[in-house]
Protein backbone atom coordinates (compact mmCIF):
# COMPACT_ATOMS: atom_id res chain seq x y z
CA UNK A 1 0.00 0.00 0.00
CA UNK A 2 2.60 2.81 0.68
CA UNK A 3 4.77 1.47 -2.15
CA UNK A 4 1.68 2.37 -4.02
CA UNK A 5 1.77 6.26 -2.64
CA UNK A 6 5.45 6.58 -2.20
CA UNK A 7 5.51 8.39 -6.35
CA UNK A 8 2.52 10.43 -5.30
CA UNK A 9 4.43 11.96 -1.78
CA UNK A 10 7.26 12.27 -3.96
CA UNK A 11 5.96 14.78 -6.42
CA UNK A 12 4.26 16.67 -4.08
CA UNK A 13 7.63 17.19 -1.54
CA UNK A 14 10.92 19.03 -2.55
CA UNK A 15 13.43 17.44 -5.27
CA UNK A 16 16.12 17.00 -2.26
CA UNK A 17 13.02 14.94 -0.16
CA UNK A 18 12.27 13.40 -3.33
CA UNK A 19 15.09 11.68 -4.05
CA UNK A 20 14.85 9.05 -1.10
CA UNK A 21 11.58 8.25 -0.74
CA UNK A 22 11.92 5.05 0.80
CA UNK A 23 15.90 4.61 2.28
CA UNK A 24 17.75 7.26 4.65
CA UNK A 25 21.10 8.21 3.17
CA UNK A 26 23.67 6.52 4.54
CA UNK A 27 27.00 7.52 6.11
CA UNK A 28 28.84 9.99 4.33
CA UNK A 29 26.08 10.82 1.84
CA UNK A 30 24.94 13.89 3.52
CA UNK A 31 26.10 16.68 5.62
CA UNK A 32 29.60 17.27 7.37
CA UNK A 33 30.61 13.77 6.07
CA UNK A 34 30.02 14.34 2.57
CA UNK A 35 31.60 17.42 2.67
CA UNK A 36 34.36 16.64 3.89
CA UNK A 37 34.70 13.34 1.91
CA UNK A 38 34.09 15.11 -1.38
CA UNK A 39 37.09 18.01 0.30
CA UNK A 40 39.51 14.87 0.45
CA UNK A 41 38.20 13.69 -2.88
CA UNK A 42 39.22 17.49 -4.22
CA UNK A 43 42.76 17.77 -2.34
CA UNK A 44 43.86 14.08 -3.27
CA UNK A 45 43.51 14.57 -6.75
CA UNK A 46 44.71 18.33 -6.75
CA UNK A 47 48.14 16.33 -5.35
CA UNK A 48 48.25 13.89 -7.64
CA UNK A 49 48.42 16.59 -10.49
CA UNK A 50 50.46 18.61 -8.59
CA UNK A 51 53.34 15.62 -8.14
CA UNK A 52 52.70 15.02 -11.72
CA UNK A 53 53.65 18.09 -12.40
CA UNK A 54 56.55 18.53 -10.60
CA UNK A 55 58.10 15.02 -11.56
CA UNK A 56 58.15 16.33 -15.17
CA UNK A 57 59.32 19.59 -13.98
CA UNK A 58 62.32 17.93 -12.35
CA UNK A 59 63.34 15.24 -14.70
CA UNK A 60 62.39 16.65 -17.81
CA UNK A 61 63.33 20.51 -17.34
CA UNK A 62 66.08 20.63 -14.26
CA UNK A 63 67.92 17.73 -14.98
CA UNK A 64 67.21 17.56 -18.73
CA UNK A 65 70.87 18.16 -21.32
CA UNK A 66 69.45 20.95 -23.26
CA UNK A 67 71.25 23.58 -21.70
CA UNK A 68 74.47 21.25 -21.37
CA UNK A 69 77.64 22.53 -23.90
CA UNK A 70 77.83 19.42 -25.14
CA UNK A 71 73.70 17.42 -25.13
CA UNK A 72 73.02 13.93 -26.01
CA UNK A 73 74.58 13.73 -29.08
CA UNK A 74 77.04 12.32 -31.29
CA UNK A 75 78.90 12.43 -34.79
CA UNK A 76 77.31 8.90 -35.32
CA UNK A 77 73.56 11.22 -34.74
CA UNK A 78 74.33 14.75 -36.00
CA UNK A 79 77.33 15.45 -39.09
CA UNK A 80 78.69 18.39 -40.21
CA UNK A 81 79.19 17.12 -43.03
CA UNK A 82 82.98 17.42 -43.29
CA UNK A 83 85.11 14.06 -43.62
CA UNK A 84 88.96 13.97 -42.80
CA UNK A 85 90.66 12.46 -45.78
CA UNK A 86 94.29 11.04 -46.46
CA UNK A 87 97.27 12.39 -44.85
CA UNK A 88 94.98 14.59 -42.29
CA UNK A 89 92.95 11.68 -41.35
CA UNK A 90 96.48 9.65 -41.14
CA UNK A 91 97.34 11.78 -38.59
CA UNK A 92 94.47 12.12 -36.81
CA UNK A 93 94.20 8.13 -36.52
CA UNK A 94 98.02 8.44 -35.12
CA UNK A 95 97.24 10.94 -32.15
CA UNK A 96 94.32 9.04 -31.38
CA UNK A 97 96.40 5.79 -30.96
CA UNK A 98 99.03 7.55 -29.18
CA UNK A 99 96.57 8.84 -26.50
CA UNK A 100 95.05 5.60 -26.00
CA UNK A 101 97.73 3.25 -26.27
CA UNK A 102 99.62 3.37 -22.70
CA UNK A 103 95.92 3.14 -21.35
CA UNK A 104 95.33 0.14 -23.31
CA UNK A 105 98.26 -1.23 -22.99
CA UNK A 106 97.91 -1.18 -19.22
CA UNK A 107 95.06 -2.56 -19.10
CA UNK A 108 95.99 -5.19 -21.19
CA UNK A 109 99.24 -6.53 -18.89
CA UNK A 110 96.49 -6.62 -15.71
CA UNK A 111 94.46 -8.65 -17.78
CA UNK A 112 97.22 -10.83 -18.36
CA UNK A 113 98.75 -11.16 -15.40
CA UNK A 114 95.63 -11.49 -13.57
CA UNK A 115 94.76 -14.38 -15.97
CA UNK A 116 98.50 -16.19 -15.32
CA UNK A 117 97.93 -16.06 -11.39
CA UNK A 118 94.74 -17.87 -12.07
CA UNK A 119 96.09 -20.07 -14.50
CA UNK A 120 99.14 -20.62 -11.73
CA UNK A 121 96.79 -21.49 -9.25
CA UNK A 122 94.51 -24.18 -10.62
């Protein structure tokens, strides 16, 4: 029987009576709760945006090479166009060898003598 009136009270009463006409809002549906539940709602998300934000601030403007002398690149990426030939390049190929020899070479008698001490002791 009062499922029966329940659309006919509804019309008559306000639209914010109107919209429950046969449950009480629950917990955090109404008043202080809600308020403050849809408050949290606003301020977590305005954080998430905000760290958002500053993570691309940080890693893709602060620490980022484009104001660096020298950026991420390469002669293998950008060229000049300009290509050493014959006796230039010659010499070029010399200093370079030169410079990186003794390193090399270094290196090289570690290597070995760290591989004939473990050869020795097997």
């Amino acid at each position: 029987m009062f499922r029966r009136f329940a659309p006919v009270v509804a019309r008559t009463q306000t639209n914010a009576v109107a919209k429950r006409t046969f449950f009480y809002s629950g917990g955090g549906e109404a008043g202080i709760w809600a308020a403050t539940g849809y408050r949290m709602f606003v301020i977590t998300w305005g954080l998430i945006i905000v760290c958002a934000a500053g993570i691309y601030r940080t890693v893709f403007c602060r620490y980022s090479t484009k104001r660096q002398f020298v950026g991420d690149s390469t002669d293998l990426w950008n060229s000049d166009g300009t290509v050493m030939e014959g006796a230039e390049a010659v010499a070029n190929l010399r200093i370079q060898h030169e410079r990186i020899m003794p390193f090399m070479n270094a290196i090289q008698e570690k290597v070995e003598a760290a591989g004939g001490e473990a050869a020795a002791d097997e």
